[in-house]
C-alpha atoms as a PDB file:
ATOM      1  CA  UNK A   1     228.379 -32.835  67.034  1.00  0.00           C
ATOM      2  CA  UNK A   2     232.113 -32.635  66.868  1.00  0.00           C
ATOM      3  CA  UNK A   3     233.559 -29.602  68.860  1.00  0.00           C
ATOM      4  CA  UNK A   4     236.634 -28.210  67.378  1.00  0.00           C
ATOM      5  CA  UNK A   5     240.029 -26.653  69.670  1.00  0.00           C
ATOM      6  CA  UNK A   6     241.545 -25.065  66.835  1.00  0.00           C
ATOM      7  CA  UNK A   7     242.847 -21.787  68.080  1.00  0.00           C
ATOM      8  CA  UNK A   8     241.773 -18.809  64.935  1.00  0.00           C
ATOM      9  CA  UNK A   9     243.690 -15.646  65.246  1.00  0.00           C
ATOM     10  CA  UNK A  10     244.249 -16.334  69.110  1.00  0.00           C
ATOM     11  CA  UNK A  11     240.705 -17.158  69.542  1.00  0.00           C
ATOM     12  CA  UNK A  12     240.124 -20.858  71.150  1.00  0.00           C
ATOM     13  CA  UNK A  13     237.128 -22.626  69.551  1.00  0.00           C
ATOM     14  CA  UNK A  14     236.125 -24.408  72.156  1.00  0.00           C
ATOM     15  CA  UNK A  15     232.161 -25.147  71.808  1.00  0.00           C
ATOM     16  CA  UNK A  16     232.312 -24.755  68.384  1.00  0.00           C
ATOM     17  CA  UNK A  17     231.829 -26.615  64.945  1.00  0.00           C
ATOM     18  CA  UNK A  18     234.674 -25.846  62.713  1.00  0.00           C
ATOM     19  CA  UNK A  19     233.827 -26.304  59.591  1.00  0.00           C
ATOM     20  CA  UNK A  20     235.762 -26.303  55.431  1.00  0.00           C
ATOM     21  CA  UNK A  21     232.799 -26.080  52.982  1.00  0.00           C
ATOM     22  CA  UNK A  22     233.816 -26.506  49.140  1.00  0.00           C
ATOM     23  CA  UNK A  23     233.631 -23.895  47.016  1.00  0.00           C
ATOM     24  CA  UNK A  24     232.676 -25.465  43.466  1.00  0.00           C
ATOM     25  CA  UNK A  25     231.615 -23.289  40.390  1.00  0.00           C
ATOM     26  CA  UNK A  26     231.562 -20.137  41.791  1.00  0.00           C
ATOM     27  CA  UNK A  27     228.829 -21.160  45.054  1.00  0.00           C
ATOM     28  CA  UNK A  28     229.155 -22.904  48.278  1.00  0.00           C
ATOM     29  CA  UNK A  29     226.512 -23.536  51.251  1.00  0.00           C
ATOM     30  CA  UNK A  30     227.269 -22.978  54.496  1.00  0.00           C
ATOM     31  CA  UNK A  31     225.107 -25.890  56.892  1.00  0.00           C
ATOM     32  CA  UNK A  32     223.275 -24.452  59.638  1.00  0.00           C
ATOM     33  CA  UNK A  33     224.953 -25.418  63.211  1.00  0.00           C
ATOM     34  CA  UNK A  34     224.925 -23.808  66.042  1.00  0.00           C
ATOM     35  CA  UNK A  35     228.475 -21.847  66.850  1.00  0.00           C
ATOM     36  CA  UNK A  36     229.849 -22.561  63.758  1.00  0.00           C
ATOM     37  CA  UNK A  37     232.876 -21.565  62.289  1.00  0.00           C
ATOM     38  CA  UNK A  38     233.482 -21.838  58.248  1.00  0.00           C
ATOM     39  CA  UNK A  39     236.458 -21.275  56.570  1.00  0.00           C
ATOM     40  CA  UNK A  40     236.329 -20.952  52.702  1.00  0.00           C
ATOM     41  CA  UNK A  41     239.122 -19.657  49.433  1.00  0.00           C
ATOM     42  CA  UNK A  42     237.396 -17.910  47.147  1.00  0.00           C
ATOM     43  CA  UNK A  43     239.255 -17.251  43.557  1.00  0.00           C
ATOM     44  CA  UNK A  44     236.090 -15.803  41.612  1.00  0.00           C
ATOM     45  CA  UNK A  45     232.711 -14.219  42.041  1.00  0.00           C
ATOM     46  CA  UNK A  46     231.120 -16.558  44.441  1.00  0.00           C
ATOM     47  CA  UNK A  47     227.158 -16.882  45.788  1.00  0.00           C
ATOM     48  CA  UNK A  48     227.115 -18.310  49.008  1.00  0.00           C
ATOM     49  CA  UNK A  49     224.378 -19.872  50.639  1.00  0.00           C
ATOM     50  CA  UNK A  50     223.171 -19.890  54.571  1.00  0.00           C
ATOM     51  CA  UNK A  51     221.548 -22.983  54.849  1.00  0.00           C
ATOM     52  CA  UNK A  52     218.100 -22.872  57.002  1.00  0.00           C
ATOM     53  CA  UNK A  53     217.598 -25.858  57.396  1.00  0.00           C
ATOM     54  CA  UNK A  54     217.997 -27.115  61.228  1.00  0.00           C
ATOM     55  CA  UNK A  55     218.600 -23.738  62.029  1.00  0.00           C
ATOM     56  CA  UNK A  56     217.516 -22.561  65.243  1.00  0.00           C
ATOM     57  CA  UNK A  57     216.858 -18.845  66.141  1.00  0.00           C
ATOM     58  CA  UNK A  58     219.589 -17.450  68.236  1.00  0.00           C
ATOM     59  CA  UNK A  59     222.029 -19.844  66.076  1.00  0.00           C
ATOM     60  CA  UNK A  60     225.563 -18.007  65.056  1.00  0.00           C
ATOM     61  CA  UNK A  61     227.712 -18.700  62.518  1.00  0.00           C
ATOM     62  CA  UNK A  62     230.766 -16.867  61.240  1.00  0.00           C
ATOM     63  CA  UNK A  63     232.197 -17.088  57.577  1.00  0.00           C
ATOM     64  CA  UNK A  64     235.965 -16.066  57.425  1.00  0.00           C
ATOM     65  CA  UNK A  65     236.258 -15.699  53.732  1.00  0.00           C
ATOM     66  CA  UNK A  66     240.781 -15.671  51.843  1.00  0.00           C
ATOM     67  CA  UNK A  67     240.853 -14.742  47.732  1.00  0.00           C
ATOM     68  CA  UNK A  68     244.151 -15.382  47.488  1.00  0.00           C
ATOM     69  CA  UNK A  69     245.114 -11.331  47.241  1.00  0.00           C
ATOM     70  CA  UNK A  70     242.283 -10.742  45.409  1.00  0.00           C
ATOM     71  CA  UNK A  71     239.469  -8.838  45.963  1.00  0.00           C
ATOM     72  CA  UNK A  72     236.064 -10.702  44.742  1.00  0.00           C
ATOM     73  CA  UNK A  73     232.716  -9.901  43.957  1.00  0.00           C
ATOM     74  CA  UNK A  74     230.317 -12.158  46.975  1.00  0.00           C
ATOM     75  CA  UNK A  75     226.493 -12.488  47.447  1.00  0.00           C
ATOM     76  CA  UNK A  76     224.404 -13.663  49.798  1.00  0.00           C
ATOM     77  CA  UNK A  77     221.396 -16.196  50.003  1.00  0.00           C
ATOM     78  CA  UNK A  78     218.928 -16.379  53.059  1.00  0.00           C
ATOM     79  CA  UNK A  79     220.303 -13.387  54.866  1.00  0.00           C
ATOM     80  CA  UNK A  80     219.337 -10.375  55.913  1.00  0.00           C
ATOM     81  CA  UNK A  81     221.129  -6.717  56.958  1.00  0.00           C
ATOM     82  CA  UNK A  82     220.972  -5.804  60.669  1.00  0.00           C
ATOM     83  CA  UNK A  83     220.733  -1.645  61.105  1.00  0.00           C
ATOM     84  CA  UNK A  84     224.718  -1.926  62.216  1.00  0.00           C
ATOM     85  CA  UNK A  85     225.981  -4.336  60.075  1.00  0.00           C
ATOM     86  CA  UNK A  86     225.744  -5.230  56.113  1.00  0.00           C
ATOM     87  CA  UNK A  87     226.823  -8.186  54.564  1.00  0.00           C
ATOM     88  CA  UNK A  88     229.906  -7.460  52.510  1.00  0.00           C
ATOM     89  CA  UNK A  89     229.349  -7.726  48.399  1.00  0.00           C
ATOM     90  CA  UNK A  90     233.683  -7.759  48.097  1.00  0.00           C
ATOM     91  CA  UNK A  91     236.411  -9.634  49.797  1.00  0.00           C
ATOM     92  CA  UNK A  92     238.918  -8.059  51.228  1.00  0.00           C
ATOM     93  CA  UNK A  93     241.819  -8.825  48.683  1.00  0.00           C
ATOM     94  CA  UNK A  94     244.142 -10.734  51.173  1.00  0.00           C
ATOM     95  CA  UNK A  95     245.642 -13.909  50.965  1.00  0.00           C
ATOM     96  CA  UNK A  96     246.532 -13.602  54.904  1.00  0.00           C
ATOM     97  CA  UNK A  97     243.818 -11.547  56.399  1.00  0.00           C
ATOM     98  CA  UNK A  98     239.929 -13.313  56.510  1.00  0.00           C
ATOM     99  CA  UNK A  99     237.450 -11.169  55.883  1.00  0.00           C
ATOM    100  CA  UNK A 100     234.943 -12.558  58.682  1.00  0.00           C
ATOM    101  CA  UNK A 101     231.733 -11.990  58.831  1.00  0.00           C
ATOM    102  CA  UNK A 102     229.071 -13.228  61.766  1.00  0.00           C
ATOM    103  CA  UNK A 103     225.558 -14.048  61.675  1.00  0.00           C
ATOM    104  CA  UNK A 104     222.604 -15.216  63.904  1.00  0.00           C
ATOM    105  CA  UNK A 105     219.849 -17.294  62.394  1.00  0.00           C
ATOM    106  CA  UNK A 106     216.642 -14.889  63.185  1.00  0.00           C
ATOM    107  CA  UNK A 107     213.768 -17.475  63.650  1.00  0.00           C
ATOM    108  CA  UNK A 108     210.992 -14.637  63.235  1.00  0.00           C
ATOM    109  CA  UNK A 109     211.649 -13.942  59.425  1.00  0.00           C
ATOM    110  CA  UNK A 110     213.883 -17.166  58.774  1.00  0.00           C
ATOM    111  CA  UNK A 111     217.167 -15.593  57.629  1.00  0.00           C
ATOM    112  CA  UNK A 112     220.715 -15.445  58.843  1.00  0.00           C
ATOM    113  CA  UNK A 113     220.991 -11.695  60.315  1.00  0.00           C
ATOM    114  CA  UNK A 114     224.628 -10.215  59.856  1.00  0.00           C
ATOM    115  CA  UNK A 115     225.439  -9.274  63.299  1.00  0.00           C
ATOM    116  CA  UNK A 116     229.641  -8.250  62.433  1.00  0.00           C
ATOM    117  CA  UNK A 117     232.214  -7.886  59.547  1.00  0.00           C
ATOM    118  CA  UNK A 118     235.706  -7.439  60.218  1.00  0.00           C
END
């Protein structure tokens, strides 16, 4: 696996995969990879898929989600809320602020549990 040194918003990725999925139609998959890191432009009501497949329990991933300055409608596949933290169903309406949201891949019910949004 390739590790990535991008620095994100002063944060050095060292140890992790950074990642561009595609958004096409409307949906995109995020792969499963330990310590990943996806970056995705959204311009329309999007579904976007955690992959399971490889994943490992303990695994994180974070999705840092633009819209171009504006706010769109988002869903979720394979994941799950934790009691602090729901996945958000809006982006935030910024073309320079991610919305970013983290998961861990919880082996026990085989979802991506969403552990942060900021």
């Amino acid at each position: 696996i390739a590790m990535g040194t991008e620095p994100i918003t002063g944060l050095t990725t060292t140890g992790y995969v950074v990642a561009a999925p595609t958004v096409s139609a409307g949906a995109v998959t995020i792969a499963a990879a330990a310590h990943q890191i996806n970056s995705i432009t959204v311009s329309a009501t999007t579904a976007i898929t955690m992959s399971t497949a490889s994943a490992i329990d303990g695994d994180l991933c974070m999705v840092r989600i633009l819209d171009g300055g504006t706010g769109e409608t988002l869903s979720w596949v394979n994941t799950e809320n934790s009691t602090g933290s729901t996945a958000p169903l809006a982006s935030a309406g910024s073309s320079t602020h991610p919305l970013t949201v983290g998961f861990q891949y919880n082996g026990a019910t085989s979802l991506w549990r969403c552990i942060g949004v900021s």
